[in-house]
PDB file of N, CA and C in Angstrom:
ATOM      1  N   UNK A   1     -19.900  14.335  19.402  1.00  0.00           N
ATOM      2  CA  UNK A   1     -19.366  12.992  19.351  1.00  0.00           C
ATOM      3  C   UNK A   1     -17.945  13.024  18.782  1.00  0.00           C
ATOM      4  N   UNK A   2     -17.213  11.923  19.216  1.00  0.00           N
ATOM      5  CA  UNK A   2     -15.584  12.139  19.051  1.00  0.00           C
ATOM      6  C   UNK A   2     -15.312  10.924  18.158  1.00  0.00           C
ATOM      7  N   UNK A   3     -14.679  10.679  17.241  1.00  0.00           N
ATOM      8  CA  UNK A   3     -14.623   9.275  16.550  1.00  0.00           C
ATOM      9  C   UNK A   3     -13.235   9.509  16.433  1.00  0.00           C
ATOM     10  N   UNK A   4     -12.286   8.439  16.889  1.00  0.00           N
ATOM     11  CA  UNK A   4     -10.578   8.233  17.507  1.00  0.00           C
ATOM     12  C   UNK A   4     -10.508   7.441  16.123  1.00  0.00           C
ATOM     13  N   UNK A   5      -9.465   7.906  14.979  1.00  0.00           N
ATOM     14  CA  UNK A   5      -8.855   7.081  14.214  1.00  0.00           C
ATOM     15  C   UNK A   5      -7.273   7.259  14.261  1.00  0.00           C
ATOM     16  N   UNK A   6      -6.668   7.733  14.282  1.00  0.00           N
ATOM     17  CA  UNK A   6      -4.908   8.143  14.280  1.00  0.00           C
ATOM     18  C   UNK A   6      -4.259   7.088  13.643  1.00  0.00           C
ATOM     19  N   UNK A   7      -4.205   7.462  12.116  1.00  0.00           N
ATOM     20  CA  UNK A   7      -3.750   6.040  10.712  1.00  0.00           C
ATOM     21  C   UNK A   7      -3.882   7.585   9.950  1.00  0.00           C
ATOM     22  N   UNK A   8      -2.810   7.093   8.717  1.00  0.00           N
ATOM     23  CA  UNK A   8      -2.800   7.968   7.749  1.00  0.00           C
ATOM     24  C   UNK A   8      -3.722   8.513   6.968  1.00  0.00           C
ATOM     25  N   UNK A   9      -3.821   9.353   6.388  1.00  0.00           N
ATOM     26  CA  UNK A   9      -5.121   9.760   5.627  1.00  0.00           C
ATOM     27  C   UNK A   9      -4.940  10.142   4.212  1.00  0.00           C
ATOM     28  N   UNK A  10      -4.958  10.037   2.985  1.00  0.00           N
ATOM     29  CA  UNK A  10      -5.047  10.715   2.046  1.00  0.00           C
ATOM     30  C   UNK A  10      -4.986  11.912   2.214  1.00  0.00           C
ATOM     31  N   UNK A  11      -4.523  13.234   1.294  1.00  0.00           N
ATOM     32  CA  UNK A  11      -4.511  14.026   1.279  1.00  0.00           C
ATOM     33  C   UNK A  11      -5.759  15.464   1.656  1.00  0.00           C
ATOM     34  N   UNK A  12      -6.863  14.874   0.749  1.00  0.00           N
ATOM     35  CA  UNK A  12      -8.013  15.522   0.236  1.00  0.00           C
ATOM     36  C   UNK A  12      -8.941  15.421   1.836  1.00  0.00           C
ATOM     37  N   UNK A  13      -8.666  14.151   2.492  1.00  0.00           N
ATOM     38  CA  UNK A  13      -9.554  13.624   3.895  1.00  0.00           C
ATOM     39  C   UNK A  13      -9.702  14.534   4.398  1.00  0.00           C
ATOM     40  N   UNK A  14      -9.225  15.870   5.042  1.00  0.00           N
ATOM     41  CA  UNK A  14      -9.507  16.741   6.108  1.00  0.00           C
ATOM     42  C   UNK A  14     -10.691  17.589   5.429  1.00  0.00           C
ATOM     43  N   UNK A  15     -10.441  18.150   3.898  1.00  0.00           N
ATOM     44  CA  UNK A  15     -11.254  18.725   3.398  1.00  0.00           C
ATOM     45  C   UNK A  15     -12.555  18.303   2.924  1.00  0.00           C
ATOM     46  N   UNK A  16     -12.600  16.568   3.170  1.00  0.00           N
ATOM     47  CA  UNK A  16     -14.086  16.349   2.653  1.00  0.00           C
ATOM     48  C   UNK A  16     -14.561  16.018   4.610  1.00  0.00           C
ATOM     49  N   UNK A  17     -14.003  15.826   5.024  1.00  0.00           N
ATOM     50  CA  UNK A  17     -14.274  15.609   6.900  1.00  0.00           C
ATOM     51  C   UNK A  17     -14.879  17.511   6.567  1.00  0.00           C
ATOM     52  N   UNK A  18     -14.323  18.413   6.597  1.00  0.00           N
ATOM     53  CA  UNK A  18     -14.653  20.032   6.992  1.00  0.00           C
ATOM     54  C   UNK A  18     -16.089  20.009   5.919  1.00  0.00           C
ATOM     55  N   UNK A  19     -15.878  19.579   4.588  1.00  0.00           N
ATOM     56  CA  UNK A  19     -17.409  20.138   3.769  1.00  0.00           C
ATOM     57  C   UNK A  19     -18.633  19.272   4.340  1.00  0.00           C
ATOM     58  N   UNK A  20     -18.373  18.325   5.236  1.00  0.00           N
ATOM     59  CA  UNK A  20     -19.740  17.213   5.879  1.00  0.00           C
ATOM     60  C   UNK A  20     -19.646  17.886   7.051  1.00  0.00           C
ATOM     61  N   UNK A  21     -19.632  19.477   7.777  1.00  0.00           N
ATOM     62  CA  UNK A  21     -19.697  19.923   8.677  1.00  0.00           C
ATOM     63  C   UNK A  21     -18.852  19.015   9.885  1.00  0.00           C
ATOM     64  N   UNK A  22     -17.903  18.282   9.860  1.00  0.00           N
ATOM     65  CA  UNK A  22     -17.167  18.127  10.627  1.00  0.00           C
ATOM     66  C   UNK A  22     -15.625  18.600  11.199  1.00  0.00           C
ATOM     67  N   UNK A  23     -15.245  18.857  12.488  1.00  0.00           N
ATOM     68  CA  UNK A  23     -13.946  19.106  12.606  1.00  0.00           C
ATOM     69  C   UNK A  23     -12.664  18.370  12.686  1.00  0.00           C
ATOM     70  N   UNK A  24     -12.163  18.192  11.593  1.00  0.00           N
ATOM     71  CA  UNK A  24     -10.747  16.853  11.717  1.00  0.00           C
ATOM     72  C   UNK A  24      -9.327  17.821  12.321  1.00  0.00           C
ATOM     73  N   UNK A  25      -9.051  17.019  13.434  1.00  0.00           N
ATOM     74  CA  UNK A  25      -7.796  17.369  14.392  1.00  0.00           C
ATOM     75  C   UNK A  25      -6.795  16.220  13.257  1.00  0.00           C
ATOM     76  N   UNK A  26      -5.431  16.907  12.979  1.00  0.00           N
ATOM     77  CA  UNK A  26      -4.475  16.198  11.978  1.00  0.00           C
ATOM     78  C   UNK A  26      -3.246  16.874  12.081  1.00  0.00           C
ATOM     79  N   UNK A  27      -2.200  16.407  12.393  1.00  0.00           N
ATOM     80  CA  UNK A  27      -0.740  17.058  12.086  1.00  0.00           C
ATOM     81  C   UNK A  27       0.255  15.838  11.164  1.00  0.00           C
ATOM     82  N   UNK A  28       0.978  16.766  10.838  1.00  0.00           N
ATOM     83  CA  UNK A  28       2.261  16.610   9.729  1.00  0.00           C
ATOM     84  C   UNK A  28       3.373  15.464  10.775  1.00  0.00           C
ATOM     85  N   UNK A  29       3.209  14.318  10.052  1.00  0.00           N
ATOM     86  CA  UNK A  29       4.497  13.553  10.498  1.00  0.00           C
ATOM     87  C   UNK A  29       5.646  13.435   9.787  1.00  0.00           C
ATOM     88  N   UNK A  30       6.849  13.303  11.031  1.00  0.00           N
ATOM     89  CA  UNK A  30       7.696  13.460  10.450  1.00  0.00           C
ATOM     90  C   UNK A  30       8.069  12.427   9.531  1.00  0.00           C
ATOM     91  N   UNK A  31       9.828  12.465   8.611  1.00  0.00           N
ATOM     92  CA  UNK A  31       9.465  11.199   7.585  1.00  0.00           C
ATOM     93  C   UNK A  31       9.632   9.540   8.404  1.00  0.00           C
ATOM     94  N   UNK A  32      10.275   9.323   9.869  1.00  0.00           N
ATOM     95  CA  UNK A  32      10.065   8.113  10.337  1.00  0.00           C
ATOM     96  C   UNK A  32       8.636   7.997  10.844  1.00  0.00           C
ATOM     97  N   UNK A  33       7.937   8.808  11.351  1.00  0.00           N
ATOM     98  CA  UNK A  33       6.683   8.452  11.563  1.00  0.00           C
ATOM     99  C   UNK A  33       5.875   8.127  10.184  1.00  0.00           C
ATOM    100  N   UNK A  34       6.128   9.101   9.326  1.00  0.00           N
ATOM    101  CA  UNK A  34       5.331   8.871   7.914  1.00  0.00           C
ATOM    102  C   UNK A  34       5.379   7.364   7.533  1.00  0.00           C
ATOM    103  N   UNK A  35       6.749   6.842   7.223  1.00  0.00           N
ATOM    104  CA  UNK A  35       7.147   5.890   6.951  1.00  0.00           C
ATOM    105  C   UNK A  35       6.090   4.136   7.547  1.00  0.00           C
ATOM    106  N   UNK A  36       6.331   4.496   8.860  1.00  0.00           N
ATOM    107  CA  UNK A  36       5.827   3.357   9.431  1.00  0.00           C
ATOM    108  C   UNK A  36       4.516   3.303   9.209  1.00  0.00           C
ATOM    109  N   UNK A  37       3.680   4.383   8.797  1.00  0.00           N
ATOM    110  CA  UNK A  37       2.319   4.896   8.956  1.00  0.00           C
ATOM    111  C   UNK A  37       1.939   4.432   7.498  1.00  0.00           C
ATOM    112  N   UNK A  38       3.021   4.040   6.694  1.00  0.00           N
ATOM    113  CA  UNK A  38       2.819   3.992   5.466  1.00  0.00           C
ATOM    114  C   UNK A  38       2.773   2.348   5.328  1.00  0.00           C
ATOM    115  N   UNK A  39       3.735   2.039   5.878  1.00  0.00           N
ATOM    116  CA  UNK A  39       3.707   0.750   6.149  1.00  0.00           C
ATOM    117  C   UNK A  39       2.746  -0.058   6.817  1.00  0.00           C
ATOM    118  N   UNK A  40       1.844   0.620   7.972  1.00  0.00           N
ATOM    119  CA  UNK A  40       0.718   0.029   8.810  1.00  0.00           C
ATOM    120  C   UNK A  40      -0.371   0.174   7.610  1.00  0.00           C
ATOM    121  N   UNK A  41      -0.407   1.084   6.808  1.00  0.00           N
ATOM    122  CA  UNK A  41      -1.665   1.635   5.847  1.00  0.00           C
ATOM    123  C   UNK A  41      -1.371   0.118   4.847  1.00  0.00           C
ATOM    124  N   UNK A  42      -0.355  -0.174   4.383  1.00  0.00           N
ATOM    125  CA  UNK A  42      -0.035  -0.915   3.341  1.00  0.00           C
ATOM    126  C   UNK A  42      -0.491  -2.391   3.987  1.00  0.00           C
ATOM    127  N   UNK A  43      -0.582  -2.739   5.134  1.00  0.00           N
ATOM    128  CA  UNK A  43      -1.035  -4.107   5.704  1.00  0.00           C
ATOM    129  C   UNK A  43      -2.471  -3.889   5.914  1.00  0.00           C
ATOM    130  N   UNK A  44      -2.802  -2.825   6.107  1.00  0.00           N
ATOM    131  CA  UNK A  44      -4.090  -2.472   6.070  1.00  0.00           C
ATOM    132  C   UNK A  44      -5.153  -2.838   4.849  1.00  0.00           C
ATOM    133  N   UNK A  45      -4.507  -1.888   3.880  1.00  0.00           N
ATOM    134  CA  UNK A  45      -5.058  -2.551   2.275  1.00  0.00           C
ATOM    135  C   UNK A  45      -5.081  -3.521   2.190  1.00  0.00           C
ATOM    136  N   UNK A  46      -3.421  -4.368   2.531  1.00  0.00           N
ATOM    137  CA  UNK A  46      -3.464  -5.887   2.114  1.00  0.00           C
ATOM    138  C   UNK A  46      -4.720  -6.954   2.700  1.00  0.00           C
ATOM    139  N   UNK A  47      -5.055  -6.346   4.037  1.00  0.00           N
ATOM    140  CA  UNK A  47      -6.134  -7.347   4.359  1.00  0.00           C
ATOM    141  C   UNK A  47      -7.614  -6.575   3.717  1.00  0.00           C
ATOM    142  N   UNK A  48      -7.678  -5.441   3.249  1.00  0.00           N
ATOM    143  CA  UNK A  48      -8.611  -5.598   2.677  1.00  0.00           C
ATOM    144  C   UNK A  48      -8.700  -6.014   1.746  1.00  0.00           C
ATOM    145  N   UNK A  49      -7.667  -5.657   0.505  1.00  0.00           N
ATOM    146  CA  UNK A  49      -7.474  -6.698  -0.998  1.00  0.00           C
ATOM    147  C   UNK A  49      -7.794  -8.471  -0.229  1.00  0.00           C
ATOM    148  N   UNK A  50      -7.807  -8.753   0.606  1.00  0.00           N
ATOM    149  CA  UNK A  50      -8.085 -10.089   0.525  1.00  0.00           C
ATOM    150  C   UNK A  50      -9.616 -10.536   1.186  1.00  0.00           C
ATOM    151  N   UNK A  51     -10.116  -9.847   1.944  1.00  0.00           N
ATOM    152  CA  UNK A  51     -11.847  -9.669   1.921  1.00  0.00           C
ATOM    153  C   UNK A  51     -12.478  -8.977   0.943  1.00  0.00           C
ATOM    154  N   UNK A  52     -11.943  -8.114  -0.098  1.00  0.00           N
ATOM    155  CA  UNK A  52     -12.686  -7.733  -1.016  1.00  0.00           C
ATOM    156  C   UNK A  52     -13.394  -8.555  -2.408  1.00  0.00           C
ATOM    157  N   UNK A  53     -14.760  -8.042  -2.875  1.00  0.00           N
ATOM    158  CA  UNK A  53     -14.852  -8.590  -3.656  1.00  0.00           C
ATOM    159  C   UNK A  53     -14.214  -8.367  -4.859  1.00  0.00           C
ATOM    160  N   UNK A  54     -14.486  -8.937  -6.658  1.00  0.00           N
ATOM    161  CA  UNK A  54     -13.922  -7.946  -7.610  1.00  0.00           C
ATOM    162  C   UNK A  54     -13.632  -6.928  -7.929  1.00  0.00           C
ATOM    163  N   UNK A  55     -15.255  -5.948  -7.782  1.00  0.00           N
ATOM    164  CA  UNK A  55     -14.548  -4.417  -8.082  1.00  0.00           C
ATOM    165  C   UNK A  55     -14.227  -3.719  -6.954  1.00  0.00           C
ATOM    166  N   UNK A  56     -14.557  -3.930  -5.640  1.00  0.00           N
ATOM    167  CA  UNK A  56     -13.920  -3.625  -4.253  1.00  0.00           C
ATOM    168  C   UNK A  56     -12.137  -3.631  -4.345  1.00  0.00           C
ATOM    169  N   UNK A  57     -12.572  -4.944  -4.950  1.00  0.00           N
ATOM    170  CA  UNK A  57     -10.476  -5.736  -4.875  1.00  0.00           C
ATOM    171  C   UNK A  57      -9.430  -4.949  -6.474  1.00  0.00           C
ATOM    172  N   UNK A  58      -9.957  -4.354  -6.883  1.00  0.00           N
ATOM    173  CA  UNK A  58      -9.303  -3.794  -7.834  1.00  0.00           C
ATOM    174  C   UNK A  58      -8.742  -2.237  -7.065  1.00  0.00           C
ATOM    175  N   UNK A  59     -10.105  -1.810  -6.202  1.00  0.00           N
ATOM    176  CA  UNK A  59      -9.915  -0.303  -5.913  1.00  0.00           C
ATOM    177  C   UNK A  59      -8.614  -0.385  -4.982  1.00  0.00           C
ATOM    178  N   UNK A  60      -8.846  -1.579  -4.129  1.00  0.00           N
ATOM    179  CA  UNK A  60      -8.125  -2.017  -2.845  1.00  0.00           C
ATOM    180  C   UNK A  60      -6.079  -2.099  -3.534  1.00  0.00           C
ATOM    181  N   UNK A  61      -6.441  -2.843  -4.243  1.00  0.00           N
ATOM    182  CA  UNK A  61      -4.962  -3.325  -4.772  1.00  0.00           C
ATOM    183  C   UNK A  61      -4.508  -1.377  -5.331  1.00  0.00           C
ATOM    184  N   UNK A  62      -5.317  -0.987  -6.070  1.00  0.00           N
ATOM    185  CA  UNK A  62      -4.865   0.327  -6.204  1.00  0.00           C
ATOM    186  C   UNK A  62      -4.649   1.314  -5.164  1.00  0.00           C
ATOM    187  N   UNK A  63      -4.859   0.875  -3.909  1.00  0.00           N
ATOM    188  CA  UNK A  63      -4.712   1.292  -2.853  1.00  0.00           C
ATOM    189  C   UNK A  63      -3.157   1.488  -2.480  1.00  0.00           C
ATOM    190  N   UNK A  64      -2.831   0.271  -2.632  1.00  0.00           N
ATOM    191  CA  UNK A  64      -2.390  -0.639  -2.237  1.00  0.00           C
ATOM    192  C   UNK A  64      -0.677   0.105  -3.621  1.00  0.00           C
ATOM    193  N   UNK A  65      -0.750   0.536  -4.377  1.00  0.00           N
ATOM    194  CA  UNK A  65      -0.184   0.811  -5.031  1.00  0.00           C
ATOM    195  C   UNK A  65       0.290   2.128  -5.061  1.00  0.00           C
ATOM    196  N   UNK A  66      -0.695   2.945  -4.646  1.00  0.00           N
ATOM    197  CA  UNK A  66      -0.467   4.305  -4.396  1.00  0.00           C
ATOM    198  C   UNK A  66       0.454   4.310  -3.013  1.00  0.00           C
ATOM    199  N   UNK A  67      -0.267   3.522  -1.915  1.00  0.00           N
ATOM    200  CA  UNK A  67       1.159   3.374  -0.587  1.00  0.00           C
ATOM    201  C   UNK A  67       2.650   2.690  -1.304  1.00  0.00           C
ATOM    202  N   UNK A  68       2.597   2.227  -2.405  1.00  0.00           N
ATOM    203  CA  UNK A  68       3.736   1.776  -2.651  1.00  0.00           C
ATOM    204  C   UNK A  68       4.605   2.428  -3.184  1.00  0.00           C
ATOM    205  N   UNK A  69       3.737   2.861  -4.272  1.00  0.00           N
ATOM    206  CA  UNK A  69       4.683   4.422  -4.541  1.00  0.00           C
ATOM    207  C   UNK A  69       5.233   5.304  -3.200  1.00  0.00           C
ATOM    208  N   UNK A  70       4.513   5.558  -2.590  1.00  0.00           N
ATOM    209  CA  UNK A  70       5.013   7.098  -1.640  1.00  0.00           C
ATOM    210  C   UNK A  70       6.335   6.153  -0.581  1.00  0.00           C
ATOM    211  N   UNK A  71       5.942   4.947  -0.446  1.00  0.00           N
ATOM    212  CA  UNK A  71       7.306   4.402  -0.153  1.00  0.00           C
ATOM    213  C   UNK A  71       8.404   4.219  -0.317  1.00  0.00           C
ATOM    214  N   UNK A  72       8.400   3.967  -2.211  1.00  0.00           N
ATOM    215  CA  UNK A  72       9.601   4.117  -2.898  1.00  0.00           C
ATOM    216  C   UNK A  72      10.162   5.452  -2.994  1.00  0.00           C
ATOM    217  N   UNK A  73       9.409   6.608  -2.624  1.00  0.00           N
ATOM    218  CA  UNK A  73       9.583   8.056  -2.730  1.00  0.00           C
ATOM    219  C   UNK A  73      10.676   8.088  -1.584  1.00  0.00           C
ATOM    220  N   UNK A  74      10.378   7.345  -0.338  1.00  0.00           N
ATOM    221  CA  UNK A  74      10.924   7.636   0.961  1.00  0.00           C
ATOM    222  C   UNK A  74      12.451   6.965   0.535  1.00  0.00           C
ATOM    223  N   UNK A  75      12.579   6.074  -0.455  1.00  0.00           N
ATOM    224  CA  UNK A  75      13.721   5.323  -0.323  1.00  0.00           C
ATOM    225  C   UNK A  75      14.516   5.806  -1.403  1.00  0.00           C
ATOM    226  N   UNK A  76      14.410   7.255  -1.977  1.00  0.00           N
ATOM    227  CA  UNK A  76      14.283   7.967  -3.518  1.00  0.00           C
ATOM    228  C   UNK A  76      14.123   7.549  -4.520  1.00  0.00           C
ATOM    229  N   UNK A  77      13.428   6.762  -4.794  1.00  0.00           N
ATOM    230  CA  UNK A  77      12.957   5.752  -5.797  1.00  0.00           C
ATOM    231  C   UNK A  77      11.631   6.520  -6.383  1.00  0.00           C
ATOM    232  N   UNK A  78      11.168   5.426  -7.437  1.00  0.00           N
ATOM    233  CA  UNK A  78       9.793   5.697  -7.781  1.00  0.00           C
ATOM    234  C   UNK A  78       9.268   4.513  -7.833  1.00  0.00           C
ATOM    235  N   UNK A  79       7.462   4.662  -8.324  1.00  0.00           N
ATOM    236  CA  UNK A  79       6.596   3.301  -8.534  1.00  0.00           C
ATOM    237  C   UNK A  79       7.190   2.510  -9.685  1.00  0.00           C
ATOM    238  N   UNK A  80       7.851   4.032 -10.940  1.00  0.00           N
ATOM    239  CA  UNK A  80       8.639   3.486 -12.536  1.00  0.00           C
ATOM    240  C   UNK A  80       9.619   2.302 -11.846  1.00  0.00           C
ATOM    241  N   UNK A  81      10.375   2.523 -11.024  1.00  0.00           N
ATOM    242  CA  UNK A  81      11.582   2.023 -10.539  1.00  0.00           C
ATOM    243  C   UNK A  81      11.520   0.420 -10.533  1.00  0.00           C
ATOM    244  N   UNK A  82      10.345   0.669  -9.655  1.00  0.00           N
ATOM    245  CA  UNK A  82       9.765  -1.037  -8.924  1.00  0.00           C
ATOM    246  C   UNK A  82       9.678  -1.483  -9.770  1.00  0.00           C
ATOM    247  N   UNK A  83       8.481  -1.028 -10.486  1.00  0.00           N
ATOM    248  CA  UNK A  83       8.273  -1.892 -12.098  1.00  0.00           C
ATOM    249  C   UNK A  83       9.201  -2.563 -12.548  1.00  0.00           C
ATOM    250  N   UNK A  84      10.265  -1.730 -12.772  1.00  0.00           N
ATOM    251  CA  UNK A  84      11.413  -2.080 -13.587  1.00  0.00           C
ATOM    252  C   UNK A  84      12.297  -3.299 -12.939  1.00  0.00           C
ATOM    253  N   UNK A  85      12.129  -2.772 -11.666  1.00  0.00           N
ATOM    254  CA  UNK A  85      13.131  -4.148 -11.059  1.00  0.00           C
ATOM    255  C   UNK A  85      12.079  -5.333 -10.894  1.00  0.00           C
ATOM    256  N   UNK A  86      10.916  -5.394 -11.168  1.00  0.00           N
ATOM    257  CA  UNK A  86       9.999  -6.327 -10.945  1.00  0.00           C
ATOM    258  C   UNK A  86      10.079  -7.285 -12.671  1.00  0.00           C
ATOM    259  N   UNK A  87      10.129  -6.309 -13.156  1.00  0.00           N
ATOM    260  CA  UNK A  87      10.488  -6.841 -14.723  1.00  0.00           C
ATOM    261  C   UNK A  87      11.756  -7.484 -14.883  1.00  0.00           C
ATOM    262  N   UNK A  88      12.573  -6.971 -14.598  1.00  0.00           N
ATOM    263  CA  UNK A  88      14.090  -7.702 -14.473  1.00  0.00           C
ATOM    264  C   UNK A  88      13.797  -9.034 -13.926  1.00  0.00           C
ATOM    265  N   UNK A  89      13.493  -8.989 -12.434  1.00  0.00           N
ATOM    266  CA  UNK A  89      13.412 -10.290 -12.066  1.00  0.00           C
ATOM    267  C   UNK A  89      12.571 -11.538 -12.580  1.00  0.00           C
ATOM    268  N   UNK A  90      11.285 -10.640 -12.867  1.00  0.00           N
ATOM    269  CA  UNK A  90      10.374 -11.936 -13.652  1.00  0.00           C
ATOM    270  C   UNK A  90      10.919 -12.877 -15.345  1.00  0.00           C
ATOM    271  N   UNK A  91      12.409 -11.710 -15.468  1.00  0.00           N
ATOM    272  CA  UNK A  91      13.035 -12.384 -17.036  1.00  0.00           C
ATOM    273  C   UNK A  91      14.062 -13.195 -16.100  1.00  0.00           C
ATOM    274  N   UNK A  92      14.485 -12.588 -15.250  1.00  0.00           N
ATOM    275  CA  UNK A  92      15.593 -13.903 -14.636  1.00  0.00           C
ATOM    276  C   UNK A  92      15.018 -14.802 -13.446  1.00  0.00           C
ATOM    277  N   UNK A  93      13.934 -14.568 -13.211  1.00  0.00           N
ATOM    278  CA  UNK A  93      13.559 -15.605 -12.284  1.00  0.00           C
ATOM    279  C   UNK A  93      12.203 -16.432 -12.727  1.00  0.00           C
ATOM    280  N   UNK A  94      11.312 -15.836 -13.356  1.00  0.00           N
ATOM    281  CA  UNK A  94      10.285 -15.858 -13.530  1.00  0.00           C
ATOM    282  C   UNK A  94       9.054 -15.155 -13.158  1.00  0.00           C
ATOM    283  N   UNK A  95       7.749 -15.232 -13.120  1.00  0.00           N
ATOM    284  CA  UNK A  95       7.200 -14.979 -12.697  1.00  0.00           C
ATOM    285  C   UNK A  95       6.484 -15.346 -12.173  1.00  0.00           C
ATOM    286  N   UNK A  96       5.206 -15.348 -11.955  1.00  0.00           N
ATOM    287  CA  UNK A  96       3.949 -16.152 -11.079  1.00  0.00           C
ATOM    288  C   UNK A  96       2.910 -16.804 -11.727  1.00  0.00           C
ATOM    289  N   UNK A  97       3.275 -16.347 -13.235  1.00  0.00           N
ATOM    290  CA  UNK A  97       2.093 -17.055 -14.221  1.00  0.00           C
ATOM    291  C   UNK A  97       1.852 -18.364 -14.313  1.00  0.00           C
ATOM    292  N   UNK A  98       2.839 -19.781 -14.014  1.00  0.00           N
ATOM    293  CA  UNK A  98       2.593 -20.950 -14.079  1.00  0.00           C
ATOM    294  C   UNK A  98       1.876 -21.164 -13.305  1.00  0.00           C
ATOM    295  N   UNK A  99       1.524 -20.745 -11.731  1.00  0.00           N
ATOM    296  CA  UNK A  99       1.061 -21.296 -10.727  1.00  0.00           C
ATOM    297  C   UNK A  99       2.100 -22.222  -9.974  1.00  0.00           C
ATOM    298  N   UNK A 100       3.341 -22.442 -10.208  1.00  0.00           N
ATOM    299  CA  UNK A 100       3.860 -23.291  -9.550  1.00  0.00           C
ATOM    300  C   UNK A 100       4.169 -23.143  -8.241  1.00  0.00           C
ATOM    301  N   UNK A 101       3.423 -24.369  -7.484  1.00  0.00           N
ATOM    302  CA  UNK A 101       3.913 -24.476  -5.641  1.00  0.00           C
ATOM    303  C   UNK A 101       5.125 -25.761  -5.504  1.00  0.00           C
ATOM    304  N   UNK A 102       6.156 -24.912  -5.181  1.00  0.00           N
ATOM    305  CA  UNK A 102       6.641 -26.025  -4.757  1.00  0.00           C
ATOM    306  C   UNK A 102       6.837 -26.400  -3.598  1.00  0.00           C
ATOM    307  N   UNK A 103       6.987 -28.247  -3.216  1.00  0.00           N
ATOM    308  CA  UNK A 103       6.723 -28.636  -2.178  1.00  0.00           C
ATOM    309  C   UNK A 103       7.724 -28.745  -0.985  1.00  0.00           C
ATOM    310  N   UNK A 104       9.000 -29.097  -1.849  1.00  0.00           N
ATOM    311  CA  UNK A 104       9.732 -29.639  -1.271  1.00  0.00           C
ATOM    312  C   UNK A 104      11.404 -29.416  -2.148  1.00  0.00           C
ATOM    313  N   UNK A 105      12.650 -29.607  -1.213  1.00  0.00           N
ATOM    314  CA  UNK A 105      13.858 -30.192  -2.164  1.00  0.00           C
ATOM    315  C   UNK A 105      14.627 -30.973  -1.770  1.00  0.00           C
ATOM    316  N   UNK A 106      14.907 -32.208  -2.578  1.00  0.00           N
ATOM    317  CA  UNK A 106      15.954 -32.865  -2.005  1.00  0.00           C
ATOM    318  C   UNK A 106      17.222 -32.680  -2.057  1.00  0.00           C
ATOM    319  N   UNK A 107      18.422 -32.690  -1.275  1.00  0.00           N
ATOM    320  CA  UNK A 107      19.469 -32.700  -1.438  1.00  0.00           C
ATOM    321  C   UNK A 107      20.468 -33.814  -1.171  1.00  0.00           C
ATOM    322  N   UNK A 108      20.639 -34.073  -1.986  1.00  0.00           N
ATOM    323  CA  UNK A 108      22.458 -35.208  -2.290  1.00  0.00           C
ATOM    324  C   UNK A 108      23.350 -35.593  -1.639  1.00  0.00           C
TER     325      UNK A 108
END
């Protein structure tokens, strides 16, 4: 039996696919293929972080974090990096803690 997935895989995947007596076919992409692959994986998580339950949705968002890192890698950055500019902005912009939606603006 043949089971067709072609989406990124974690590292460790081929070797736990080979110890359950199976054969995984896999090659090395390059870094624009990586990239996009990283990016399809990252919308991927995102819809699962949003069908997941609590402890499902914790693993998911950490998912979800680890593609974010290897992204910032691609852009020579790090996950430290993001943080940091995520911190910056939440002192000059705010953050998300009020809940505020806004509706609308008028202008003059």
């Amino acid at each position: 039996m043949e089971q067709i997935y072609n989406k990124l895989v974690r590292d460790k995947i081929p070797n736990i696919i080979k110890s359950n007596g199976e054969v995984p076919i896999t090659h090395i992409l390059n870094d624009d293929e990586y990239k996009k692959e990283l990016e399809k994986k990252l919308f991927e998580e995102y819809q699962e972080v949003l069908n997941a339950t609590k402890k499902d949705r914790l693993e998911e968002l950490a998912d979800m974090l680890e593609i974010i890192k290897y992204l910032a890698k691609l852009e020579n950055s790090s996950l430290e990096e993001i943080i940091a500019i995520a911190k910056d902005k939440s002192i000059k912009k705010g953050a998300f803690e009020d809940k505020i939606f806004l509706e609308k603006v008028f202008t003059e």
